[in-house]
C-alpha atoms as a PDB file:
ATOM      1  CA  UNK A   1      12.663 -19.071 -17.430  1.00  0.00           C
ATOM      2  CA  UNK A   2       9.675 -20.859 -18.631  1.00  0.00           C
ATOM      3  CA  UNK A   3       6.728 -18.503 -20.546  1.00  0.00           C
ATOM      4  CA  UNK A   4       3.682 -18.383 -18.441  1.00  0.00           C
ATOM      5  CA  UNK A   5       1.656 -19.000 -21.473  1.00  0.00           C
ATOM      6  CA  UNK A   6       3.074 -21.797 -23.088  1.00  0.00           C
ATOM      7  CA  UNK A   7       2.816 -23.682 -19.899  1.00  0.00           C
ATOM      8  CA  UNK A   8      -0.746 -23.015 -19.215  1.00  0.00           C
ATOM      9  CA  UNK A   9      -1.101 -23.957 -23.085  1.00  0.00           C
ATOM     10  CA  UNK A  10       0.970 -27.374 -22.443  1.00  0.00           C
ATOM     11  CA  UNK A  11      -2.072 -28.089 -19.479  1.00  0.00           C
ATOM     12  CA  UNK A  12      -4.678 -26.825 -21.568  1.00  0.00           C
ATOM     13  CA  UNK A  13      -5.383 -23.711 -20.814  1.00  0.00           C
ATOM     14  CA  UNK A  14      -6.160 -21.174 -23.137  1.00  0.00           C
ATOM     15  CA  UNK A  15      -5.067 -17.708 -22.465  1.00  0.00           C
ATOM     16  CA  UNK A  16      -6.967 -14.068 -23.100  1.00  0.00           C
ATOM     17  CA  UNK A  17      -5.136 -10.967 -21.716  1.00  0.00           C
ATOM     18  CA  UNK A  18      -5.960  -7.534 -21.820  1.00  0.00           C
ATOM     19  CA  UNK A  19      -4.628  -4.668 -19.764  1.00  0.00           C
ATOM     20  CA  UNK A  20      -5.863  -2.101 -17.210  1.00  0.00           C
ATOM     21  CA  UNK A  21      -5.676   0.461 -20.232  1.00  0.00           C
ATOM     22  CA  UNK A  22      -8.927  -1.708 -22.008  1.00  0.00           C
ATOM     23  CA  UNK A  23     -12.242  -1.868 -20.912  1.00  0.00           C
ATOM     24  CA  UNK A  24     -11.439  -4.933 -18.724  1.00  0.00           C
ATOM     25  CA  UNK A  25     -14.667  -6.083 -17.464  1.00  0.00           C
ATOM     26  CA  UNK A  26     -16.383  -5.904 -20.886  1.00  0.00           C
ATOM     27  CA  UNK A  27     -13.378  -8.044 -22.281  1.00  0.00           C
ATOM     28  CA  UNK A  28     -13.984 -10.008 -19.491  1.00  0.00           C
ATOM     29  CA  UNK A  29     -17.930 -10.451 -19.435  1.00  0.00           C
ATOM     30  CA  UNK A  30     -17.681 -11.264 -23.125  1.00  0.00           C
ATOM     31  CA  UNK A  31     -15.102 -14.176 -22.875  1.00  0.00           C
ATOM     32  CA  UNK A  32     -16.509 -15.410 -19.792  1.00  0.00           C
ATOM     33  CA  UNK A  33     -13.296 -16.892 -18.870  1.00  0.00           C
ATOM     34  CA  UNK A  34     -13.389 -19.983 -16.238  1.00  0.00           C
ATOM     35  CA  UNK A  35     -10.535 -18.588 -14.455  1.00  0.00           C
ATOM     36  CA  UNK A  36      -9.545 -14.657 -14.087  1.00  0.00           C
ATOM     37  CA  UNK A  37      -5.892 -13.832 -13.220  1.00  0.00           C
ATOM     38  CA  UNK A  38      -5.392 -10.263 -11.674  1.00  0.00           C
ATOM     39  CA  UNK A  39      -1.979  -8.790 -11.360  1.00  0.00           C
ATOM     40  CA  UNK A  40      -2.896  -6.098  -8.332  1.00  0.00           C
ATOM     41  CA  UNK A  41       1.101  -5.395  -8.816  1.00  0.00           C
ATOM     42  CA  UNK A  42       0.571  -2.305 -11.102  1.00  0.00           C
ATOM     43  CA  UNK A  43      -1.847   0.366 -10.486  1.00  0.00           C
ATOM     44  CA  UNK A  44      -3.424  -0.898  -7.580  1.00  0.00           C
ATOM     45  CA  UNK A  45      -6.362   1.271  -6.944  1.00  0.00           C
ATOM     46  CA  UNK A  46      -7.293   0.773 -10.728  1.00  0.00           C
ATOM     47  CA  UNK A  47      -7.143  -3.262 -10.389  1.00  0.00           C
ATOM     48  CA  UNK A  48      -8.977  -2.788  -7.045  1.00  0.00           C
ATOM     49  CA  UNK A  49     -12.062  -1.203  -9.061  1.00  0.00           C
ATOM     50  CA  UNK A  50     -11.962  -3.712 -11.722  1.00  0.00           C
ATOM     51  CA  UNK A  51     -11.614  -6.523  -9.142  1.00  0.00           C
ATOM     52  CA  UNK A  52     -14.734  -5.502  -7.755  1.00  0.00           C
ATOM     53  CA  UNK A  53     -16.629  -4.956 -10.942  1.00  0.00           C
ATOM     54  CA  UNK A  54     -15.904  -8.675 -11.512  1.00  0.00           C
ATOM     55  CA  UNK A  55     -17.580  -9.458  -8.404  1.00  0.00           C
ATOM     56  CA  UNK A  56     -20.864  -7.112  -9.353  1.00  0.00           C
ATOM     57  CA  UNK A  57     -21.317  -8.645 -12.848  1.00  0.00           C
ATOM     58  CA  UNK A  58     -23.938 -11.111 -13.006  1.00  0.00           C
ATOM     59  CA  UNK A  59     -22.029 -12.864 -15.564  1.00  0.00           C
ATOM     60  CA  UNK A  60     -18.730 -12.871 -13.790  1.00  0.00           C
ATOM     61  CA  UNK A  61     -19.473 -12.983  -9.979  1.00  0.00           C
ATOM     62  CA  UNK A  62     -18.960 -16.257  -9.705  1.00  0.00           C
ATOM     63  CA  UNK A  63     -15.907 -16.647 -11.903  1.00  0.00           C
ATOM     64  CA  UNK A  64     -12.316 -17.888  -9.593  1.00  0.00           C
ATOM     65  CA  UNK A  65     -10.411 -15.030  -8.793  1.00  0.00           C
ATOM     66  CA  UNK A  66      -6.352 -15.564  -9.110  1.00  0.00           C
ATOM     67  CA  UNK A  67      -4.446 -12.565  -7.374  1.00  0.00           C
ATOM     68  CA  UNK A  68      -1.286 -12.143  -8.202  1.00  0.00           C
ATOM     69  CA  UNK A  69       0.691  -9.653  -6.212  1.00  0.00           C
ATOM     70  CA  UNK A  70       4.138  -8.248  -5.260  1.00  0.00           C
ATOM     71  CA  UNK A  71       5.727  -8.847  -2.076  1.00  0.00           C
ATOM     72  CA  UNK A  72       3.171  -7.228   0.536  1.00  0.00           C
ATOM     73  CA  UNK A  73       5.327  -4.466   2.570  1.00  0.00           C
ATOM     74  CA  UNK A  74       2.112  -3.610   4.994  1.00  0.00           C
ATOM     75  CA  UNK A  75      -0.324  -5.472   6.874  1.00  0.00           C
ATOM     76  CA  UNK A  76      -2.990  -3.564   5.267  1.00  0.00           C
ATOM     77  CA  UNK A  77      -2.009  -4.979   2.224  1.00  0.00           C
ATOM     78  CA  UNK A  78      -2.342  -8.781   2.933  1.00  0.00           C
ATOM     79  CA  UNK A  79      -5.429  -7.927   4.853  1.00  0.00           C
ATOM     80  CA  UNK A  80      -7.189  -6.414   1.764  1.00  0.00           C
ATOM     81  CA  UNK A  81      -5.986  -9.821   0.088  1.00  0.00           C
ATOM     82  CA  UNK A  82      -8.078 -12.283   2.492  1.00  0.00           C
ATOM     83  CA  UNK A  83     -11.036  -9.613   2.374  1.00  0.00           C
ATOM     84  CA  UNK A  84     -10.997  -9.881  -1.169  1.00  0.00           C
ATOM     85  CA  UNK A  85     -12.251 -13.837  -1.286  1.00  0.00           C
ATOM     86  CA  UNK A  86     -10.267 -14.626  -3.795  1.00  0.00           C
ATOM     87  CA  UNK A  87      -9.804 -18.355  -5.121  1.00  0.00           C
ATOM     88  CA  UNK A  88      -6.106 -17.755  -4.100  1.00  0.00           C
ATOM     89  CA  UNK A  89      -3.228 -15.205  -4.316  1.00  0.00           C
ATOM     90  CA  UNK A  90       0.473 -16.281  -5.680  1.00  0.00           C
ATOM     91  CA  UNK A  91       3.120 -14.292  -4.298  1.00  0.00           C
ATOM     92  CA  UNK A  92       6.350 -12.831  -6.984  1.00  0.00           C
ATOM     93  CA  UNK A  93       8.456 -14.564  -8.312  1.00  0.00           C
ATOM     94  CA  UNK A  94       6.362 -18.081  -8.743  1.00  0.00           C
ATOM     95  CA  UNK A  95       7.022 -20.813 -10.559  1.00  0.00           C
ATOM     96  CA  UNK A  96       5.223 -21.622 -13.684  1.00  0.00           C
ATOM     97  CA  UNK A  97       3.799 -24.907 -12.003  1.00  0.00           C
ATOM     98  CA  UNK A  98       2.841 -23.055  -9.015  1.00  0.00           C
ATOM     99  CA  UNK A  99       0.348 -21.290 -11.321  1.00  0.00           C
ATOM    100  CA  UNK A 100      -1.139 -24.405 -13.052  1.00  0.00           C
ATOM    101  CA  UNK A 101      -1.629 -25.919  -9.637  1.00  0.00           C
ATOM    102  CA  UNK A 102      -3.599 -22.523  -8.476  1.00  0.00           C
ATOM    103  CA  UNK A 103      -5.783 -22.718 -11.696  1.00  0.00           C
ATOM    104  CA  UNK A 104      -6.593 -26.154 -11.443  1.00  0.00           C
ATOM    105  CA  UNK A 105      -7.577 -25.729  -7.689  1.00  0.00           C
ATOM    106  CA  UNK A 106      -9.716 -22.766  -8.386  1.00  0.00           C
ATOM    107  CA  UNK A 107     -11.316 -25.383 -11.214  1.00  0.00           C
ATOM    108  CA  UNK A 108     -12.124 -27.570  -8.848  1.00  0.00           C
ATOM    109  CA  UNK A 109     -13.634 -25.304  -5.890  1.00  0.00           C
END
């Protein structure tokens, strides 16, 4: 399969990661990326918190929100996706192109 990052790198994108074990949000406020992509996959109440520190930061409120989740097993689930107002949520497995298509959306909005 196709690396996520060399195909955001082939449209342009560059890429910055860090993990839920960093200090996330100061990572993130000092980048100030123009896209964020969230995997809420892994520790979910820990991505929750950072998600909404995002949204709190003057510097990254208004900064696209990607989602990225597993496939939702409860209603709850995919109704705390809608309430979070993200730019858009991509379902696993995706296709690389799926992702590009997201980011350039979220660009655009």
């Amino acid at each position: 399969p196709e690396d996520f990052d060399s195909v955001l790198a082939q449209n342009g994108f560059d890429v910055v990661h860090t993990s839920i074990q960093e200090n996330n949000i100061s990572c993130i406020s000092r980048e100030t990326p123009d896209v964020i992509l969230i995997d809420i996959s892994n520790c979910p109440s820990v991505v929750w918190d950072m998600y909404h520190q995002i949204r709190q930061s003057a510097r990254t409120c208004n900064v696209p929100v990607i989602l990225i989740a597993s496939k939702v097993k409860r209603i709850e689930e995919l109704q705390m996706l809608y309430a979070a107002n993200a730019a858009d949520c991509l379902m696993k497995p995706f296709a690389p192109q799926e992702l590009v298509t997201s980011i350039k959306q979220a660009l655009l909005n």
